[in-house]
N, C-alpha and C. Protein backbone atom coordinates (compact mmCIF):
# COMPACT_ATOMS: atom_id res chain seq x y z
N UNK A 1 88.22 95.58 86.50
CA UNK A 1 87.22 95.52 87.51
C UNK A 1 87.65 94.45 88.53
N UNK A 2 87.83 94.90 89.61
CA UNK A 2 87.54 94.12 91.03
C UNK A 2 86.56 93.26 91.76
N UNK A 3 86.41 92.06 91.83
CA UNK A 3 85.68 91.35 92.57
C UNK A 3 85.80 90.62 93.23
N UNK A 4 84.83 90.79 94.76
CA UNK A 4 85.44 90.25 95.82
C UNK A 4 84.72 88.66 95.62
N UNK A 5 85.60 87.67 95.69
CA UNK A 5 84.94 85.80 95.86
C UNK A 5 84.35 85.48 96.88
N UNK A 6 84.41 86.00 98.03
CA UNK A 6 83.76 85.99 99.19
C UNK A 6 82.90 86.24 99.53
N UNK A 7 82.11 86.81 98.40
CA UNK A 7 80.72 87.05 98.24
C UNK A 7 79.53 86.06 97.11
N UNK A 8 79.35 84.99 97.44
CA UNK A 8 78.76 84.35 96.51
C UNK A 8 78.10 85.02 95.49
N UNK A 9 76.92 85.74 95.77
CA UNK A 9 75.89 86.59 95.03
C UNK A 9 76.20 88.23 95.06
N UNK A 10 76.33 88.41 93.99
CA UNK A 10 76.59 90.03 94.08
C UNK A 10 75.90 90.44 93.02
N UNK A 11 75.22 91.97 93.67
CA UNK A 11 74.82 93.08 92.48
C UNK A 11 74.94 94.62 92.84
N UNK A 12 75.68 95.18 91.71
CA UNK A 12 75.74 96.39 92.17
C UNK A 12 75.73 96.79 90.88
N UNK A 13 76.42 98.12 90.56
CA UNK A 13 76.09 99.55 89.02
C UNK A 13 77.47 100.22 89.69
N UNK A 14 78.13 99.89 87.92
CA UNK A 14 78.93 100.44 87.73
C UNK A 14 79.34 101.19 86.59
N UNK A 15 79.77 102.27 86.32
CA UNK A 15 79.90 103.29 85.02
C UNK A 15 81.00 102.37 83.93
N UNK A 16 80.63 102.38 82.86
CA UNK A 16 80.96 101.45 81.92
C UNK A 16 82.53 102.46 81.60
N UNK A 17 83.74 101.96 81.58
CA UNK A 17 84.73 103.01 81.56
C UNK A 17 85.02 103.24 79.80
N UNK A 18 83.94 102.57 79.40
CA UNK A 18 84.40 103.40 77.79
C UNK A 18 83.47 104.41 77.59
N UNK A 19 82.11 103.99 78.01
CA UNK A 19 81.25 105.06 77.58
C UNK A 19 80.74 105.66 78.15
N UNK A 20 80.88 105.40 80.07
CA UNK A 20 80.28 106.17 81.01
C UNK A 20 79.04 105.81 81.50
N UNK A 21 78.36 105.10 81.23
CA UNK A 21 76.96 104.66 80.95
C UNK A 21 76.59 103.92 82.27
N UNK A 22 75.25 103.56 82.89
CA UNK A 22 75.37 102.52 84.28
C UNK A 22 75.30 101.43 83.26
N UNK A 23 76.02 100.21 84.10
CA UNK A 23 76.03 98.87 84.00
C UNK A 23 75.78 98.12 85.40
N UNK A 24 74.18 96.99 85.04
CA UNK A 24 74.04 96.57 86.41
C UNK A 24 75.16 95.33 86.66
N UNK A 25 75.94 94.48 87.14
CA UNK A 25 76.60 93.35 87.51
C UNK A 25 75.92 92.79 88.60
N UNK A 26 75.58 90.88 87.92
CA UNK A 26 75.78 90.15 88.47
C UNK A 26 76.64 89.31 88.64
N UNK A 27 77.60 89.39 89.09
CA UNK A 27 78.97 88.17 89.33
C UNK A 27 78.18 86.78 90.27
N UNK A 28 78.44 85.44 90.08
CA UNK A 28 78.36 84.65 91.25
C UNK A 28 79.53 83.69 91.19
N UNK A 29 80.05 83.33 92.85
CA UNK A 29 81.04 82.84 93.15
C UNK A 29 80.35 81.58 93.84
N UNK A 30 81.71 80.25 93.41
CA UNK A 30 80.79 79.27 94.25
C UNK A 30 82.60 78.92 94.50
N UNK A 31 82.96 78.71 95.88
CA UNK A 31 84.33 78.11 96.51
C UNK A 31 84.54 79.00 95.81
N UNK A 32 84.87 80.58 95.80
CA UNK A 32 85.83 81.63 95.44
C UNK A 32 86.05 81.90 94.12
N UNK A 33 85.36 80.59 92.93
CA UNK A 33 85.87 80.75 91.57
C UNK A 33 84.31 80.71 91.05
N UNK A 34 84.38 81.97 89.85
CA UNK A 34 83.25 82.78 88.88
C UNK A 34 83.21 81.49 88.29
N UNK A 35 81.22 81.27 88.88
CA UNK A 35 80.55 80.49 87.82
C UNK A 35 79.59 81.46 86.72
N UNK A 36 79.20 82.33 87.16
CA UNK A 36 78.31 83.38 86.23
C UNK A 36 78.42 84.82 86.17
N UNK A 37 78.16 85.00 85.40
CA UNK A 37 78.81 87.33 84.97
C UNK A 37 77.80 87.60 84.02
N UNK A 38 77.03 88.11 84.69
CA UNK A 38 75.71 89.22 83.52
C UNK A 38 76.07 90.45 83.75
N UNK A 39 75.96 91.24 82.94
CA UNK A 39 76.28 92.89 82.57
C UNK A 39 75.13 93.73 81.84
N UNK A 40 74.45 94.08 82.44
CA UNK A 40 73.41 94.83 81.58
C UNK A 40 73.30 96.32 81.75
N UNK A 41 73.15 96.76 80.70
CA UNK A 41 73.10 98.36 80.49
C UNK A 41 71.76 98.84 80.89
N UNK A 42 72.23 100.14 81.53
CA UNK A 42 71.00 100.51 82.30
C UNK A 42 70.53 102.13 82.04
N UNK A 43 71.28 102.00 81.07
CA UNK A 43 71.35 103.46 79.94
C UNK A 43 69.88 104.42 79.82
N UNK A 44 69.98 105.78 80.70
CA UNK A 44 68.19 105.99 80.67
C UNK A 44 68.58 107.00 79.51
């Protein structure tokens, strides 16, 4: 997975590539380097 640092706060849904499933992501960037990564399944 790809993430851009130039974006402090990010959220988007992405298909989990083992099981296909949505996954929501929060990445946050502070000066370009990951202070936090939540991943939650959004499996209906």
């Amino acid at each position: 997975m790809l993430l851009d640092t130039s974006i402090p706060y990010q959220e988007y849904v992405e298909d989990c590539e083992v099981c296909c499933n949505p996954i929501q992501l929060h990445p946050r960037f502070e000066d370009q380097e990951l202070i936090s990564f939540e991943a939650i399944s959004i499996e209906q």
